[in-house]
Protein backbone atom coordinates (compact mmCIF):
# COMPACT_ATOMS: atom_id res chain seq x y z
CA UNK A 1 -211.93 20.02 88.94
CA UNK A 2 -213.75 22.92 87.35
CA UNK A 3 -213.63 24.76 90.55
CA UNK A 4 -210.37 24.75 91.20
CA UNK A 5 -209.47 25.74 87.61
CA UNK A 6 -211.99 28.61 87.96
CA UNK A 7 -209.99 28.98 91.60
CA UNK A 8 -206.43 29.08 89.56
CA UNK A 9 -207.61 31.44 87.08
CA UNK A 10 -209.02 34.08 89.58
CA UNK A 11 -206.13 33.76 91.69
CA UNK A 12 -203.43 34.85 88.48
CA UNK A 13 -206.00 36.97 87.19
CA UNK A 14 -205.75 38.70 90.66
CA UNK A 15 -202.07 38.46 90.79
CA UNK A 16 -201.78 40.60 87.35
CA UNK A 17 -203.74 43.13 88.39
CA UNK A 18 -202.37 43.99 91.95
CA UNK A 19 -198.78 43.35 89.83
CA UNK A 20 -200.01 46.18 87.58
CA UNK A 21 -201.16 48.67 90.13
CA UNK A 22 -198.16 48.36 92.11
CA UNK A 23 -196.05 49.40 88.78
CA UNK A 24 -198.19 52.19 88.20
CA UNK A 25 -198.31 53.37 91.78
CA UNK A 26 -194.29 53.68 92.20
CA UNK A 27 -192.72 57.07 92.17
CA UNK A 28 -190.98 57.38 88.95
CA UNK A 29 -187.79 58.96 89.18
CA UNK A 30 -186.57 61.52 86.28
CA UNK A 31 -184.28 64.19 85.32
CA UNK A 32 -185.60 67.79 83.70
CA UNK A 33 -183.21 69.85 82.13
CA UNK A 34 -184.88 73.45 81.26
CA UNK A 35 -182.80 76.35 79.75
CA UNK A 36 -183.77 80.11 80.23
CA UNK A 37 -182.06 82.53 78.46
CA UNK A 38 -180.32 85.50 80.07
CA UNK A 39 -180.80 88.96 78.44
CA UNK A 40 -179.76 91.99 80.58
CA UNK A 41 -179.10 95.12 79.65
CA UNK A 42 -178.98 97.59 82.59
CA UNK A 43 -176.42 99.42 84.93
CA UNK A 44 -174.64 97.87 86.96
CA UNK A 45 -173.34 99.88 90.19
CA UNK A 46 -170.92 97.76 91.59
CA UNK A 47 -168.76 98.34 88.88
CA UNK A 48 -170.14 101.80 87.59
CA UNK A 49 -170.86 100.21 83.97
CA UNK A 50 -174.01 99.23 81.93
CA UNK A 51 -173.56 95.78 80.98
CA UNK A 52 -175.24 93.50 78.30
CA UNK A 53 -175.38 90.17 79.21
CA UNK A 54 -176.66 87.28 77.02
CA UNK A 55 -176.41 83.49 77.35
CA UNK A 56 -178.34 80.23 78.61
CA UNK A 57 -178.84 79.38 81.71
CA UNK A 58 -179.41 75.88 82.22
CA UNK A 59 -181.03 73.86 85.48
CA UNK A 60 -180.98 70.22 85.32
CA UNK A 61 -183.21 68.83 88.51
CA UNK A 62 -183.35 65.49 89.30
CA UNK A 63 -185.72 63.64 91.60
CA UNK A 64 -186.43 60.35 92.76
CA UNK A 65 -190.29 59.97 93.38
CA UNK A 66 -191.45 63.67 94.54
CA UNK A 67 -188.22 64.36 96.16
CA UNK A 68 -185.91 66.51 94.70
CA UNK A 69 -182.17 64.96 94.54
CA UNK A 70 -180.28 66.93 92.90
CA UNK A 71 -179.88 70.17 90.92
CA UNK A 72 -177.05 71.09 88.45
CA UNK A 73 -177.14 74.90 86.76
CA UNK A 74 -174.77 76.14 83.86
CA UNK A 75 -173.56 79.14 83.21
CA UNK A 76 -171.07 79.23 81.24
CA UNK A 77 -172.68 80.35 77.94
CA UNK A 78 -173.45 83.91 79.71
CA UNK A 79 -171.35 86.51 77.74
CA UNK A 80 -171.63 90.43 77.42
CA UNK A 81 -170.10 93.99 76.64
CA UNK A 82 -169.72 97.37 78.66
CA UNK A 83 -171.21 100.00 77.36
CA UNK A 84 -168.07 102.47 78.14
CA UNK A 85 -165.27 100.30 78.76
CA UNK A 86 -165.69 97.63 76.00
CA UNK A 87 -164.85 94.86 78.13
CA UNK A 88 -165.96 91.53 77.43
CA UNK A 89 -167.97 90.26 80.30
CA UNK A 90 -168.27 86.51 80.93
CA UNK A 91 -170.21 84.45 83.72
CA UNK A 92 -167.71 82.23 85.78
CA UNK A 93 -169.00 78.64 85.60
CA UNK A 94 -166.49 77.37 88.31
CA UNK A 95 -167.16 80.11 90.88
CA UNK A 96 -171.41 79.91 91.49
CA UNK A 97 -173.34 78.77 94.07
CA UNK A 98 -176.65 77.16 94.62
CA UNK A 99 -179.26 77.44 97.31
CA UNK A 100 -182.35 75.25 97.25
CA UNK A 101 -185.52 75.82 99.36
CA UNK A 102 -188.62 74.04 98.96
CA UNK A 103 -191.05 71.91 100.55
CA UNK A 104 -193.53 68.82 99.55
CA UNK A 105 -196.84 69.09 100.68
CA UNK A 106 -199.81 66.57 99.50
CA UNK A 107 -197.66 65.21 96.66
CA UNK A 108 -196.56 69.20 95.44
CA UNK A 109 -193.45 70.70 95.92
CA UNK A 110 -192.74 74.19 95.80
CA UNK A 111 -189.67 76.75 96.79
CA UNK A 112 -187.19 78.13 95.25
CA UNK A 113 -183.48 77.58 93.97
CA UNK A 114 -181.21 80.70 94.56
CA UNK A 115 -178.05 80.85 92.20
CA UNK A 116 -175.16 83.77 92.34
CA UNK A 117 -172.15 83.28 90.02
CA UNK A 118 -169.58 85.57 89.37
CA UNK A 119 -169.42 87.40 86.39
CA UNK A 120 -165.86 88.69 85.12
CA UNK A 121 -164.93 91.66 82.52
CA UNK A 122 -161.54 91.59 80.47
CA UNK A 123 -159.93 94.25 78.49
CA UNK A 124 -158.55 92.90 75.24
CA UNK A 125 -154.94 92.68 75.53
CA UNK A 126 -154.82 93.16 79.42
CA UNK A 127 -155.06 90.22 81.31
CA UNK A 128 -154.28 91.76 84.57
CA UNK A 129 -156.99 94.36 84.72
CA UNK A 130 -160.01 92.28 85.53
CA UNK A 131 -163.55 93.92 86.70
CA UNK A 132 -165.65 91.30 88.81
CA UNK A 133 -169.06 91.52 90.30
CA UNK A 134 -171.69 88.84 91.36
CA UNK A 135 -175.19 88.33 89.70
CA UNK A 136 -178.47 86.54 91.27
CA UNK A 137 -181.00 84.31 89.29
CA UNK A 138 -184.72 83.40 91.60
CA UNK A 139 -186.09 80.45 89.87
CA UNK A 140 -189.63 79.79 91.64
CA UNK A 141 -190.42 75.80 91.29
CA UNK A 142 -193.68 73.71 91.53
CA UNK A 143 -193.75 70.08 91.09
CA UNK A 144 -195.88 67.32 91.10
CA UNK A 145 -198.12 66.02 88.37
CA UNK A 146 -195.93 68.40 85.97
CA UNK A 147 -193.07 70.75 86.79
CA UNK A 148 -193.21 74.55 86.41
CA UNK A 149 -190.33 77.11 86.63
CA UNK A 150 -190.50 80.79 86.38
CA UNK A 151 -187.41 82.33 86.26
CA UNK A 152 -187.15 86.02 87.84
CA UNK A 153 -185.52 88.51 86.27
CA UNK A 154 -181.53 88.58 86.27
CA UNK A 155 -180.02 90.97 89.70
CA UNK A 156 -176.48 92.24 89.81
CA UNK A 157 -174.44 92.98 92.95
CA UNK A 158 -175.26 91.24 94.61
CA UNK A 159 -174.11 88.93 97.93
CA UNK A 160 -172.67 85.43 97.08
């Protein structure tokens, strides 16, 4: 009888800690939000202007396990003057687009995410007189253990 209590107790004792690794061995999925904020100040050719841009720029990545699922940027708080003209320059949330490169090698990703968004200048007062030109944000990635972005410095005319 003692046996096969012993028995019993090695076999739930065994039982809780396989139960335990397995929890601790599934990929966990979560979602990282990580804002960056914009400050440019240069000339910008496309449009024959120095520009000073300002604003958050957001990137909310999601993954499930070490995969990568699904990325979200923002935009919309991006806002500016010309120098010259005294337009007010404002990036268009609605009209970006995101390119995502990476790979996963021994449990580490790495790549890169490639936005453009359009940027458009008003003139106070005339609606119809609107000044457009793309801009370009690089944001290098590594994950695994922990996630690291470095965010490249802000390019203008560019190519959607």
């Amino acid at each position: 009888m003692t046996e096969l209590k012993n028995l019993m107790k090695n076999t739930i004792v065994m039982m809780c800690v396989i139960a335990a690794l397995a929890i601790f061995t599934l990929p966990a999925n979560a979602a990282i939000s990580k804002t960056h904020e914009i400050n440019f100040d240069g000339m910008v050719p496309c449009i024959q202007e120095t520009v000073h841009l300002q604003g958050p720029f957001r990137v909310e990545l999601t993954f499930a396990g070490r995969s990568l699922t699904d990325v979200q940027v923002f935009v919309h708080g991006i806002r500016g003057t010309g120098e010259t003209s005294g337009r007010t320059y404002s990036a268009d949330q609605n009209n970006k687009r995101v390119f995502q490169d990476y790979t996963v090698r021994n449990n580490v990703g790495s790549g890169h995410l490639t936005v453009t968004f359009q940027v458009i200048g008003r003139l106070e007062g005339n609606s119809g007189n609107l000044v457009r030109f793309w801009a370009k944000q690089i944001v290098r990635l590594q994950f695994g253990k922990n996630l690291n972005l470095d965010f490249e410095s802000l390019k203008v005319c560019a190519t959607p």
